[in-house]
Structure formats: structure tokens, C-alpha cells
PDB file of N, CA and C in Angstrom:
ATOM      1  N   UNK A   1      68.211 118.371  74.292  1.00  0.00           N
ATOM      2  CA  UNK A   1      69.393 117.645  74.701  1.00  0.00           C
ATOM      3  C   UNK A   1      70.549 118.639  74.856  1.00  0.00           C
ATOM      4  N   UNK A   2      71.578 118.637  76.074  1.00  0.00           N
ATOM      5  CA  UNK A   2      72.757 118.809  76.055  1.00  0.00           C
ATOM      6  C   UNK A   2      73.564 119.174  75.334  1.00  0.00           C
ATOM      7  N   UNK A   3      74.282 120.431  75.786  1.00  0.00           N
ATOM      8  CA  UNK A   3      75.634 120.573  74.119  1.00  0.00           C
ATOM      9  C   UNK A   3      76.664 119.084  74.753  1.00  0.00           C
ATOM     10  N   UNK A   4      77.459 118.197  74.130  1.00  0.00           N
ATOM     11  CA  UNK A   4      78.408 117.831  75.063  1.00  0.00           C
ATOM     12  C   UNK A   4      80.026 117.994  74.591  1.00  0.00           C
ATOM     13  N   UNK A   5      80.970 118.229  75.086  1.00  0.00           N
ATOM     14  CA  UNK A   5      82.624 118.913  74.329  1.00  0.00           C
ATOM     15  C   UNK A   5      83.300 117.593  74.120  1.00  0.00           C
ATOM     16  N   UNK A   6      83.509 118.154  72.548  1.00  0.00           N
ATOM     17  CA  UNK A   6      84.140 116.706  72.502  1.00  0.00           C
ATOM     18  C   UNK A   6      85.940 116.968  72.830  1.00  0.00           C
ATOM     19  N   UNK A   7      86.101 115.679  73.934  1.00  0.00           N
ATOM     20  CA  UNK A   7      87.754 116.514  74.568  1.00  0.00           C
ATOM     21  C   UNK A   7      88.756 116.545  73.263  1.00  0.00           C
ATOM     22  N   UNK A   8      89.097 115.859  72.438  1.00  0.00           N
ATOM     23  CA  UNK A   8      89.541 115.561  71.310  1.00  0.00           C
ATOM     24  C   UNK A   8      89.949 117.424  70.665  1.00  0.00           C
ATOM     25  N   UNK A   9      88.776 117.479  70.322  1.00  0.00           N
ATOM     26  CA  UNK A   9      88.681 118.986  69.784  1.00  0.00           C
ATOM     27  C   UNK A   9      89.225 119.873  70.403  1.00  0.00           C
ATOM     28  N   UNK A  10      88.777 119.597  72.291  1.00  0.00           N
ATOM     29  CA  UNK A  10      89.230 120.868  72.769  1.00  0.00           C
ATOM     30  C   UNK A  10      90.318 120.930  73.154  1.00  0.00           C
ATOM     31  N   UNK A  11      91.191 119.740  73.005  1.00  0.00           N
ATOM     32  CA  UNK A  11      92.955 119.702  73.157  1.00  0.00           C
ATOM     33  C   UNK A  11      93.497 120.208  72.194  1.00  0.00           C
ATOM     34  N   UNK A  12      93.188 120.483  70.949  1.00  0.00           N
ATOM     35  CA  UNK A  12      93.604 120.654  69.568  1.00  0.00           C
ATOM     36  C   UNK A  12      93.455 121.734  69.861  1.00  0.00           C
ATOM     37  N   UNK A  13      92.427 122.545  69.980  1.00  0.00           N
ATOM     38  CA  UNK A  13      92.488 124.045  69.846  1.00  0.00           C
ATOM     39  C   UNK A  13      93.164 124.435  71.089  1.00  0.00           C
ATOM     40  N   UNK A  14      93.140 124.091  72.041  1.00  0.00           N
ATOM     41  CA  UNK A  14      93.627 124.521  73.176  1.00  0.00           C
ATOM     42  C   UNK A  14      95.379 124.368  72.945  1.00  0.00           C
ATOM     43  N   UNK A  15      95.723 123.516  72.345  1.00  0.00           N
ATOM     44  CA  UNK A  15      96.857 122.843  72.393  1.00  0.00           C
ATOM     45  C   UNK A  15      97.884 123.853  70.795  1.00  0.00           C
ATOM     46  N   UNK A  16      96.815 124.458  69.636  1.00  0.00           N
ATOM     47  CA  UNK A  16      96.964 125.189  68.883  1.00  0.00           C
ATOM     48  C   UNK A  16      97.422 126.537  69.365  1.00  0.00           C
ATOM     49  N   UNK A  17      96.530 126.910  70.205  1.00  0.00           N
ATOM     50  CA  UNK A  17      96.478 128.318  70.958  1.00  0.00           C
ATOM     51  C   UNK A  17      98.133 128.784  71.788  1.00  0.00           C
ATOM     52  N   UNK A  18      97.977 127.294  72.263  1.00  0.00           N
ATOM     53  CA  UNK A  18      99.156 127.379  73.279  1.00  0.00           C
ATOM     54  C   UNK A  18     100.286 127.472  72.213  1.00  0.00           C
ATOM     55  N   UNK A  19     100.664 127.114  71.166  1.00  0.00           N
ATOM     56  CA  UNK A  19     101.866 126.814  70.890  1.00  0.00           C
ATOM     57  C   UNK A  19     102.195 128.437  70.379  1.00  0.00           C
ATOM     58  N   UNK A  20     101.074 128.675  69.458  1.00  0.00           N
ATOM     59  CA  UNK A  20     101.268 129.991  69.006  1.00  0.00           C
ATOM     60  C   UNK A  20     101.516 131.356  70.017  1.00  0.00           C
ATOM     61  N   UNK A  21     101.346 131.271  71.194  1.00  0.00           N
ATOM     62  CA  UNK A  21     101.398 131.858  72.382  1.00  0.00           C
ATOM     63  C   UNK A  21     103.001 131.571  72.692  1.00  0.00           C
ATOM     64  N   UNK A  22     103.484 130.622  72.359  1.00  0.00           N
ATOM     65  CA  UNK A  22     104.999 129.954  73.385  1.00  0.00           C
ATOM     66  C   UNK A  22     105.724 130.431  72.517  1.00  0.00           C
ATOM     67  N   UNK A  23     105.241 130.382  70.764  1.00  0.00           N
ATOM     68  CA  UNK A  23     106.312 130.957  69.852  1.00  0.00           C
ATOM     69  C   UNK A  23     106.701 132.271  70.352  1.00  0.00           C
ATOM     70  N   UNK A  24     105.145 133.032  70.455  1.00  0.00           N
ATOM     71  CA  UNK A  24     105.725 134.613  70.680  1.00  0.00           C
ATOM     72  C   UNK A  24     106.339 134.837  71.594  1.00  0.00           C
ATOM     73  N   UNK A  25     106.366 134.126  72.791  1.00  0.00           N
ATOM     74  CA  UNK A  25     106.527 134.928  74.035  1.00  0.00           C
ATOM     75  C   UNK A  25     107.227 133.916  74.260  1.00  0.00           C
ATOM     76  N   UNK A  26     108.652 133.239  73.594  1.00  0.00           N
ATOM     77  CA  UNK A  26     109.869 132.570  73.132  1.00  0.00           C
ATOM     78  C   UNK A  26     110.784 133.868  72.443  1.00  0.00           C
ATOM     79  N   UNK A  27     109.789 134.484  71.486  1.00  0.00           N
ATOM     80  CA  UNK A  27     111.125 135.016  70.745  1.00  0.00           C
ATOM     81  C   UNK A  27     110.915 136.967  71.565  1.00  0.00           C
ATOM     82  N   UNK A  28     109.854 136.900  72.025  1.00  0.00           N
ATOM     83  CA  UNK A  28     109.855 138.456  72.762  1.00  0.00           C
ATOM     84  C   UNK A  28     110.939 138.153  74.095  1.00  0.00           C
ATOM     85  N   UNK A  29     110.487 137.292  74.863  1.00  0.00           N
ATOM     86  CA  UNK A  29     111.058 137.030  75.794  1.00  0.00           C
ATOM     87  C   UNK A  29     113.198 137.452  75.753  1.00  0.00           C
ATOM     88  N   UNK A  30     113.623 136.371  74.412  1.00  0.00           N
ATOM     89  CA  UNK A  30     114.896 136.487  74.178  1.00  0.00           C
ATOM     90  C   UNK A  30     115.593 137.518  73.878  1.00  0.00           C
ATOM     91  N   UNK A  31     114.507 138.439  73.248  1.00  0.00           N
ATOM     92  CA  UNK A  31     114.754 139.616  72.454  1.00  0.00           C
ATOM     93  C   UNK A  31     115.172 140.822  74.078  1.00  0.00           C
ATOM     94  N   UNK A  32     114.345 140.834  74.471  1.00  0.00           N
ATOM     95  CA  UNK A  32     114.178 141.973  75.797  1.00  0.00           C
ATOM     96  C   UNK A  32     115.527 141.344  76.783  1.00  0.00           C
ATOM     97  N   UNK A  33     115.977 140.057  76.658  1.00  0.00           N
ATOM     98  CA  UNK A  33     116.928 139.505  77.366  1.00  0.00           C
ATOM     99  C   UNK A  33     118.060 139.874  76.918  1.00  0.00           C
ATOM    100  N   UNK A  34     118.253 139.964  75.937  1.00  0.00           N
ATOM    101  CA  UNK A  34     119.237 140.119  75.008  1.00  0.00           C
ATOM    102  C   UNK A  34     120.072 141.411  75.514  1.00  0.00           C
ATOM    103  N   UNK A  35     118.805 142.290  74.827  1.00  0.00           N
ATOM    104  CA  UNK A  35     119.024 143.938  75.078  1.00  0.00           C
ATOM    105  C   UNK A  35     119.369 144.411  76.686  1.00  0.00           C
ATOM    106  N   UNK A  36     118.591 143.376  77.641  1.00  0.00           N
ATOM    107  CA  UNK A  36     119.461 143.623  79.264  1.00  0.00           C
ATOM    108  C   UNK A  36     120.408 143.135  79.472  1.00  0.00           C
ATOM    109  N   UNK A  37     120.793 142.269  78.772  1.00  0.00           N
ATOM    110  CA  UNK A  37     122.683 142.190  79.234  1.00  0.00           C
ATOM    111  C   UNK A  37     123.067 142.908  78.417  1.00  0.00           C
ATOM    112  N   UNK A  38     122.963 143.024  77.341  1.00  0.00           N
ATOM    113  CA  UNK A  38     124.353 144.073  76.138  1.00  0.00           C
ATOM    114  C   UNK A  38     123.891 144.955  76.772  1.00  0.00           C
ATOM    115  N   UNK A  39     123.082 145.823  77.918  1.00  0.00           N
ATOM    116  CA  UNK A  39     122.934 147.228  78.126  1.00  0.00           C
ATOM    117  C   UNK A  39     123.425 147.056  80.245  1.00  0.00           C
ATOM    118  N   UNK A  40     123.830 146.080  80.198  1.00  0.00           N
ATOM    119  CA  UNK A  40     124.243 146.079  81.439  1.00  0.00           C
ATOM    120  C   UNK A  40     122.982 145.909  82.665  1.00  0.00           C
ATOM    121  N   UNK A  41     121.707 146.121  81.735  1.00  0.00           N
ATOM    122  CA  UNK A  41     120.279 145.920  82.508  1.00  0.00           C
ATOM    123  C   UNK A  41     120.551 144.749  83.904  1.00  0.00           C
ATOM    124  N   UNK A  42     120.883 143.438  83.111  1.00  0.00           N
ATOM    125  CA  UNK A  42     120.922 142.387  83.803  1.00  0.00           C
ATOM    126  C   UNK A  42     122.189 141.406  83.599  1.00  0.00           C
ATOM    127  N   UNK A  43     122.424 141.186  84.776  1.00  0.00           N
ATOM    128  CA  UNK A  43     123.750 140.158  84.574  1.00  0.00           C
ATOM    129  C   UNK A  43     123.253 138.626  84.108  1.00  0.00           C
ATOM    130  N   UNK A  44     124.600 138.265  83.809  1.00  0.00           N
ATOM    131  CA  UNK A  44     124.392 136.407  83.394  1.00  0.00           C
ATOM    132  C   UNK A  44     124.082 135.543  84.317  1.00  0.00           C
ATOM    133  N   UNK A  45     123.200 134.271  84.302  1.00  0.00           N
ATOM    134  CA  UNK A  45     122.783 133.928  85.259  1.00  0.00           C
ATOM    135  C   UNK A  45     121.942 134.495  86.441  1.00  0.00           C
ATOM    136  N   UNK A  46     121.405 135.580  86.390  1.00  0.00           N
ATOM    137  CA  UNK A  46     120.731 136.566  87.038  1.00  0.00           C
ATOM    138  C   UNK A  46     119.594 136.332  87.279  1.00  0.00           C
ATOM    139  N   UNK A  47     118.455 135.148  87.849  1.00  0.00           N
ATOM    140  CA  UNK A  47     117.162 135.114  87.452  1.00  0.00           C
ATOM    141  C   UNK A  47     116.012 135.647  87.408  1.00  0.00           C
ATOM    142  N   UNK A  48     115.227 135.960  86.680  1.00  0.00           N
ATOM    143  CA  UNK A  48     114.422 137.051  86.305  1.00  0.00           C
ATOM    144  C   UNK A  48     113.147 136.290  86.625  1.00  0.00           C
ATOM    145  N   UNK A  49     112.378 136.703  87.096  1.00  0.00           N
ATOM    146  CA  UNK A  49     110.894 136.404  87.613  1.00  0.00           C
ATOM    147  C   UNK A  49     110.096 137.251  86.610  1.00  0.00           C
ATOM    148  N   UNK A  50     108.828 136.176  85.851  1.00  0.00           N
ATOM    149  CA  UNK A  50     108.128 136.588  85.173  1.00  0.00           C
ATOM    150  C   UNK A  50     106.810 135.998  85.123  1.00  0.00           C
ATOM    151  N   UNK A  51     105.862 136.934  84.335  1.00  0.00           N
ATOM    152  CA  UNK A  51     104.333 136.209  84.926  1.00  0.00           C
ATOM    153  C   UNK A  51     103.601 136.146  83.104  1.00  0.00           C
ATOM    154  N   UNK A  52     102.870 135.230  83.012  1.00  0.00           N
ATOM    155  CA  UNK A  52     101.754 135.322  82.093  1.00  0.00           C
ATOM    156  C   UNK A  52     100.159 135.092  82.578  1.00  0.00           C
ATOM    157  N   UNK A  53     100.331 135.821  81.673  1.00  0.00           N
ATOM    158  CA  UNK A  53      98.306 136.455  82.284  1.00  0.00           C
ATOM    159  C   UNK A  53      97.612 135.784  81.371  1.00  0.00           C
ATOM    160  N   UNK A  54      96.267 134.710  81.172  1.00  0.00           N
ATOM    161  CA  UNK A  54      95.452 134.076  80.742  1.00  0.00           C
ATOM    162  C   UNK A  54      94.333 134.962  81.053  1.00  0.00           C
ATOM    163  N   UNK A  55      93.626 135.365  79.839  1.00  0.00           N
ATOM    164  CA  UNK A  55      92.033 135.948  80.395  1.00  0.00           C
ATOM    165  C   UNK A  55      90.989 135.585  79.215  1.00  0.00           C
ATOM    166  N   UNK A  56      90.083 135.827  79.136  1.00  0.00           N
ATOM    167  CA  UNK A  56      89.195 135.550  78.578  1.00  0.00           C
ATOM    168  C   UNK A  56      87.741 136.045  78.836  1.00  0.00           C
ATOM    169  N   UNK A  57      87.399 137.529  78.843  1.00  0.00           N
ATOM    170  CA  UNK A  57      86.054 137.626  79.765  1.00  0.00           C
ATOM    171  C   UNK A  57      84.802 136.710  79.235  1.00  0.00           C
ATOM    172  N   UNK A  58      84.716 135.596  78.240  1.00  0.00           N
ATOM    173  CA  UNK A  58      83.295 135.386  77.509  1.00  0.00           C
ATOM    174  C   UNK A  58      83.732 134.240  78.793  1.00  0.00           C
ATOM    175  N   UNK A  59      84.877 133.205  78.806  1.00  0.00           N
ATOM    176  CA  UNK A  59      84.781 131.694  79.435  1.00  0.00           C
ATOM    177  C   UNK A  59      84.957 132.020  81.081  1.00  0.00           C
ATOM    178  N   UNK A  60      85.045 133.642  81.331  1.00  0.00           N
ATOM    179  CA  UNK A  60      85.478 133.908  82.845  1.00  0.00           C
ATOM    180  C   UNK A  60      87.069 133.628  83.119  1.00  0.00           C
ATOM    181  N   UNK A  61      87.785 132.917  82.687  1.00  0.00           N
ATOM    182  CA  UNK A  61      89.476 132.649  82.489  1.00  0.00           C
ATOM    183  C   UNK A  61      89.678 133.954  83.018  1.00  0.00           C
ATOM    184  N   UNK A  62      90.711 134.306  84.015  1.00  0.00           N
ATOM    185  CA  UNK A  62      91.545 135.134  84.505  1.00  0.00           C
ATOM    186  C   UNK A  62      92.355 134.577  85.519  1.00  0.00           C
ATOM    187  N   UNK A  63      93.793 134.002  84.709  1.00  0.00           N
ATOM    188  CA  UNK A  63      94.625 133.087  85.685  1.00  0.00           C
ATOM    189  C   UNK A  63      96.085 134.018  85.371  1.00  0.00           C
ATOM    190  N   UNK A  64      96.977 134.075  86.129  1.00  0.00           N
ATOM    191  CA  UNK A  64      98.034 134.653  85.798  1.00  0.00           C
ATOM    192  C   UNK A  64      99.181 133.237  86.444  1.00  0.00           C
ATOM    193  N   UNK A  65     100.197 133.524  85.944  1.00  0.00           N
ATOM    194  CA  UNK A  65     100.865 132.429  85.884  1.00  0.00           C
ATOM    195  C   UNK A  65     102.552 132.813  85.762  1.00  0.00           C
ATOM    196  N   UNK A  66     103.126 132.872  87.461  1.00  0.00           N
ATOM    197  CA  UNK A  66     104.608 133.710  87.651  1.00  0.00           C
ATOM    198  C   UNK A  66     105.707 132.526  87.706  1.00  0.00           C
ATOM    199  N   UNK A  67     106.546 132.822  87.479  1.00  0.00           N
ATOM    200  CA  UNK A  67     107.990 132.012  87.523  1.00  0.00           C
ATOM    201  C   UNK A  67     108.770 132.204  86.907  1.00  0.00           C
ATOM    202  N   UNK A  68     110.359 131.575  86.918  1.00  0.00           N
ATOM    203  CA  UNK A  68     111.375 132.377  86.911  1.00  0.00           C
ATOM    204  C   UNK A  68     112.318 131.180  85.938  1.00  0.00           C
ATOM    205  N   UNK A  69     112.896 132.190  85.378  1.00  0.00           N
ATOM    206  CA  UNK A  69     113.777 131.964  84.006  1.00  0.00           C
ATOM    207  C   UNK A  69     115.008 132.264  84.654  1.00  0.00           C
ATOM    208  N   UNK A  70     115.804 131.275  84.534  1.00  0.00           N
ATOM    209  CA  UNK A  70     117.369 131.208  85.063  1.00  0.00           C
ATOM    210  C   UNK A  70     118.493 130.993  83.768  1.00  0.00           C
ATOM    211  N   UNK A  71     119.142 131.819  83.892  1.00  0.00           N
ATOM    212  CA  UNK A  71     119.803 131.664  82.674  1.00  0.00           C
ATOM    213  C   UNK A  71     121.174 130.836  82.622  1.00  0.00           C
TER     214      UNK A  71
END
């Protein structure tokens, strides 16, 4: 017989994964923002185009994922 996924489970972990992912790349994100305006890098309101990369070689996952943060 069949493995079959139970969806339940795989929102939880999927949904686990994600958050711990949004924390970091919440507080890296602010941090590197920070340091380009106090250094004149980037002005206020300036919008910055950015990408996250999803991979995974065991599930084949290789999605990248661009858009832009307006301040």
C-alpha cells in the first residue's frame, strides 16, 4: 500500500519552517537597512528589490522568490 501525506502535518511543518525563516530574514533584513541609510547607502523611501531562494536538493525545490520592500 501507498505512503499517503497527511495535509494537517504538512501545514504544520511547513508552516513551522516558514515562520522561523520570516523571523530571521525580518530582523537581517532591518539590520542591513538600517546600516544603508545611517551610511548614506540608501535613501528613505527608496525601494529596494529583493529575492529569496527556496531549495531543497532531496524534494527537487529550487524556487526563488523577488520583490520589493518600500519603505
Amino acid at each position: 500500500m501507498g505512503r499517503t501525506m497527511n495535509d494537517k502535518v504538512l501545514k504544520t511543518a511547513v508552516d513551522q519552517f516558514l515562520r522561523t525563516v520570516s523571523f530571521t530574514a525580518q530582523k537581517e533584513i532591518e539590520k542591513v537597512v538600517r546600516n544603508a541609510v545611517a551610511s548614506g547607502k540608501l535613501e528613505l523611501h527608496e525601494p529596494i528589490t529583493a529575492a529569496v531562494a527556496l531549495s531543497s536538493e532531496k524534494i527537487g525545490l529550487n524556487v526563488t522568490i523577488y520583490s520589493k520592500i518600500v519603505l
